[in-house]
N, C-alpha and C. Protein backbone atom coordinates (compact mmCIF):
# COMPACT_ATOMS: atom_id res chain seq x y z
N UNK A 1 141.87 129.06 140.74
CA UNK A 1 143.00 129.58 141.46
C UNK A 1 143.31 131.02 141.03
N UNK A 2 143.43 131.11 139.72
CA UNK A 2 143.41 132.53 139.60
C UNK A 2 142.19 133.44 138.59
N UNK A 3 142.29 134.72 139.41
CA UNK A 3 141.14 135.32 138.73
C UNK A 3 140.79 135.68 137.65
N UNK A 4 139.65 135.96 137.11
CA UNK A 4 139.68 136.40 135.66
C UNK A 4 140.30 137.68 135.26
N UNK A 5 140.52 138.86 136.71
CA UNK A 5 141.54 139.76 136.05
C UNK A 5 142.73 139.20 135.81
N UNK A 6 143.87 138.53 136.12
CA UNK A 6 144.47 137.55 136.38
C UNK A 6 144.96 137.32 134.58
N UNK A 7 143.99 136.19 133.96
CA UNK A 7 143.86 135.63 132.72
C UNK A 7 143.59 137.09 131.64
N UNK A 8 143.15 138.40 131.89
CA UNK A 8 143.20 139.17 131.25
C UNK A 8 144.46 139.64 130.57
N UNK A 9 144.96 140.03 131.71
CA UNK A 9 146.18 140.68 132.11
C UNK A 9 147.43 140.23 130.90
N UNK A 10 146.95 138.82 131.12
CA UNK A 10 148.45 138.32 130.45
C UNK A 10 148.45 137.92 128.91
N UNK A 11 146.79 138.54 128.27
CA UNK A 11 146.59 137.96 126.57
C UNK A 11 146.99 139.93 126.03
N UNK A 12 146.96 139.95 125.33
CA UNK A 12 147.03 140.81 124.32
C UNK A 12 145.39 141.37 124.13
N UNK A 13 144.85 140.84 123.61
CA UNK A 13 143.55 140.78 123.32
C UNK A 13 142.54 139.77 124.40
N UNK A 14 141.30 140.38 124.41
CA UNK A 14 140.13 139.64 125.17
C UNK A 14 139.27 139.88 124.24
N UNK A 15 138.66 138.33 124.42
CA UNK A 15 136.98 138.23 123.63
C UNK A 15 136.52 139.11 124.63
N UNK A 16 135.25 139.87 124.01
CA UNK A 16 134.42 140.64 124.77
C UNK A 16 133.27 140.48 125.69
N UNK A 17 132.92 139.01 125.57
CA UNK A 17 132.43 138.10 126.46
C UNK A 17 133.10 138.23 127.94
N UNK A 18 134.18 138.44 127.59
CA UNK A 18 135.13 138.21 129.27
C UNK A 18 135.21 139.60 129.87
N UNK A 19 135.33 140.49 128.42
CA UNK A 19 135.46 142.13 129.29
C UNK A 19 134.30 142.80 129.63
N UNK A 20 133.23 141.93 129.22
CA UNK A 20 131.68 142.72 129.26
C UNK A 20 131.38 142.43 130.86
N UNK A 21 131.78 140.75 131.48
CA UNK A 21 131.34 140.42 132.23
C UNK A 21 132.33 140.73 133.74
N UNK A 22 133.29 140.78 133.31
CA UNK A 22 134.54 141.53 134.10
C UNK A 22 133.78 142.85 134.63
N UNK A 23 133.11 144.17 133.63
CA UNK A 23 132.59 145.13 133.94
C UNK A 23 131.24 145.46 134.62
N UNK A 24 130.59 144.13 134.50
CA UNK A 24 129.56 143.83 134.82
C UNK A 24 129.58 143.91 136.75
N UNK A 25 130.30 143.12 136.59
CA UNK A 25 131.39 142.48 137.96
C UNK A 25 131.27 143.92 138.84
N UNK A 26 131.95 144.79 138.01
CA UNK A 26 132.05 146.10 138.39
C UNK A 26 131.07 147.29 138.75
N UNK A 27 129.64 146.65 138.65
CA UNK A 27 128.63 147.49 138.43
C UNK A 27 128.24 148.44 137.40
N UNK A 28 129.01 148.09 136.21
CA UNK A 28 128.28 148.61 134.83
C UNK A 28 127.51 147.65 134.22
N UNK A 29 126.68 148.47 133.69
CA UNK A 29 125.60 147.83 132.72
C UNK A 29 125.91 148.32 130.89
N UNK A 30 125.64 147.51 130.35
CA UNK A 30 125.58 148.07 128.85
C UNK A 30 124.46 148.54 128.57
N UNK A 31 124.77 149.75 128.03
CA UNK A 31 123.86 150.77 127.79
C UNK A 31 123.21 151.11 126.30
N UNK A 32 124.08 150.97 125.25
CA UNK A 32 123.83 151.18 124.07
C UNK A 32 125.29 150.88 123.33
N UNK A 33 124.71 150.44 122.12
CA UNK A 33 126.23 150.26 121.32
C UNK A 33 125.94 151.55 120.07
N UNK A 34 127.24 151.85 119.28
CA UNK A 34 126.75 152.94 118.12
C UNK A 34 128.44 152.73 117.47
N UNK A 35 128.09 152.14 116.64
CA UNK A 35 129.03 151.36 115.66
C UNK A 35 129.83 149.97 116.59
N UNK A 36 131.02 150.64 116.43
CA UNK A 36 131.98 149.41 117.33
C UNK A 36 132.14 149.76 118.72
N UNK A 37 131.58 150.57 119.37
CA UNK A 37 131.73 151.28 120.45
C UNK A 37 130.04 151.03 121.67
N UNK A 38 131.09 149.74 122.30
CA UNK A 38 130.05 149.72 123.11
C UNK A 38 130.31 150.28 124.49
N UNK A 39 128.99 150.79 124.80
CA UNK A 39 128.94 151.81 125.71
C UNK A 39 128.54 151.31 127.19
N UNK A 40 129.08 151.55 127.98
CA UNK A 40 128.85 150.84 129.58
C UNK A 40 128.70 152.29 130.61
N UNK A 41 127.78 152.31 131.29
CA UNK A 41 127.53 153.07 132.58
C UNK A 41 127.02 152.45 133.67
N UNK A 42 127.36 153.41 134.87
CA UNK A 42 127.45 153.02 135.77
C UNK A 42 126.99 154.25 137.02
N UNK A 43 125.59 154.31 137.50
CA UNK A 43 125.25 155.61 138.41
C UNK A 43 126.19 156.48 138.72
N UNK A 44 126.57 157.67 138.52
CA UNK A 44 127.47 158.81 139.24
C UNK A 44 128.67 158.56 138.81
N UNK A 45 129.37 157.82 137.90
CA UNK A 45 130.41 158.19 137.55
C UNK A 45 129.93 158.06 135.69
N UNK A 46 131.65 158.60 134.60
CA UNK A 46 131.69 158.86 133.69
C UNK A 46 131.34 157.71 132.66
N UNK A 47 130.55 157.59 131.56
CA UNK A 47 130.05 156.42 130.74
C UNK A 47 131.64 155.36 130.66
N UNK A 48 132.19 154.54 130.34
CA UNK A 48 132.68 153.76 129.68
C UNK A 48 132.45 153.47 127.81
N UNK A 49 133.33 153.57 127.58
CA UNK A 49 133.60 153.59 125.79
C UNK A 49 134.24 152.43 125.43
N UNK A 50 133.75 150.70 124.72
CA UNK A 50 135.28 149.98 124.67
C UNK A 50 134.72 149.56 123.05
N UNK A 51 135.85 150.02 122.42
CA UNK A 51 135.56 149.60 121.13
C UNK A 51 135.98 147.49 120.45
N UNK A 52 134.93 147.24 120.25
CA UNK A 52 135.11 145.81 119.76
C UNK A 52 134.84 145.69 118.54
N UNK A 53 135.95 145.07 117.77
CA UNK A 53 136.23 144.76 116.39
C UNK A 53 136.10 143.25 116.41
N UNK A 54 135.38 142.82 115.60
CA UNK A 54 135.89 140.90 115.27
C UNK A 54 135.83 139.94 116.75
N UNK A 55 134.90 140.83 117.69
CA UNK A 55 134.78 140.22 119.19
C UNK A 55 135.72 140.10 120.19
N UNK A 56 137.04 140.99 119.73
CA UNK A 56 138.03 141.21 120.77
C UNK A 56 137.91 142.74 120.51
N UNK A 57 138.79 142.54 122.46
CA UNK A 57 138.78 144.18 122.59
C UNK A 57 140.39 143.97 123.17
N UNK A 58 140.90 145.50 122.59
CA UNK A 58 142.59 145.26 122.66
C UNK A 58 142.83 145.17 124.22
N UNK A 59 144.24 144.45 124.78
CA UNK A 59 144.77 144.80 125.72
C UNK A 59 144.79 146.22 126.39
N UNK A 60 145.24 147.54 125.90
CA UNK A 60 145.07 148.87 126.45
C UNK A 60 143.95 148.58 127.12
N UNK A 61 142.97 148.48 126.32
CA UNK A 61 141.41 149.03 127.29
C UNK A 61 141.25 148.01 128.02
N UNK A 62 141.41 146.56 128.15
CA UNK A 62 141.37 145.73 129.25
C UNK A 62 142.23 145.90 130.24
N UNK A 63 143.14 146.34 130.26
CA UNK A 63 144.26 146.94 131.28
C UNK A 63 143.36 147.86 131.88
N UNK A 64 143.27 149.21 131.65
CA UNK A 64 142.27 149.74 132.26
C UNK A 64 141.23 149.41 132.75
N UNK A 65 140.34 148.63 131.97
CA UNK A 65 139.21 147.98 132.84
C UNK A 65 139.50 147.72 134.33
N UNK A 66 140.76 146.50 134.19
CA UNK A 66 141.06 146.00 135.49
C UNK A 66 141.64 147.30 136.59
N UNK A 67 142.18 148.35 136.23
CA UNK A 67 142.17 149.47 137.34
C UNK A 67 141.18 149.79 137.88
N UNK A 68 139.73 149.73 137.47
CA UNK A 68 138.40 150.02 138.20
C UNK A 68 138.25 149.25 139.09
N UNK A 69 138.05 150.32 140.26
CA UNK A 69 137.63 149.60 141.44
C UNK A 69 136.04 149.53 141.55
């Protein structure tokens, strides 16, 4: 019933399992990681940066995620 932006929206934190595949969704691919900073692109527009600590990634950057159209 409701979507996985939906269930994002309303935690604080997301495992990165959910925000990888959320972006995926979106037509990014993971590209390279270099420390905690994994890196997502996507043809013709700007890389994506989402830093994951302990397998969550904070609310801020999942908020944003979900603004990509």
């Amino acid at each position: 019933m409701y979507s996985l932006s939906y269930t994002l929206i309303v935690t604080t934190e997301a495992r990165f399992s959910k925000v990888k595949k959320l972006l995926e969704e979106k037509g990014y691919n993971l590209t390279r990681i270099s420390g905690s900073h994994h890196i997502f692109t996507k043809k013709g527009l700007l890389p994506i940066s989402i830093p994951v600590h302990s397998g969550k990634v904070k609310g801020f950057y999942v908020k944003q995620i979900e603004k990509i159209e």
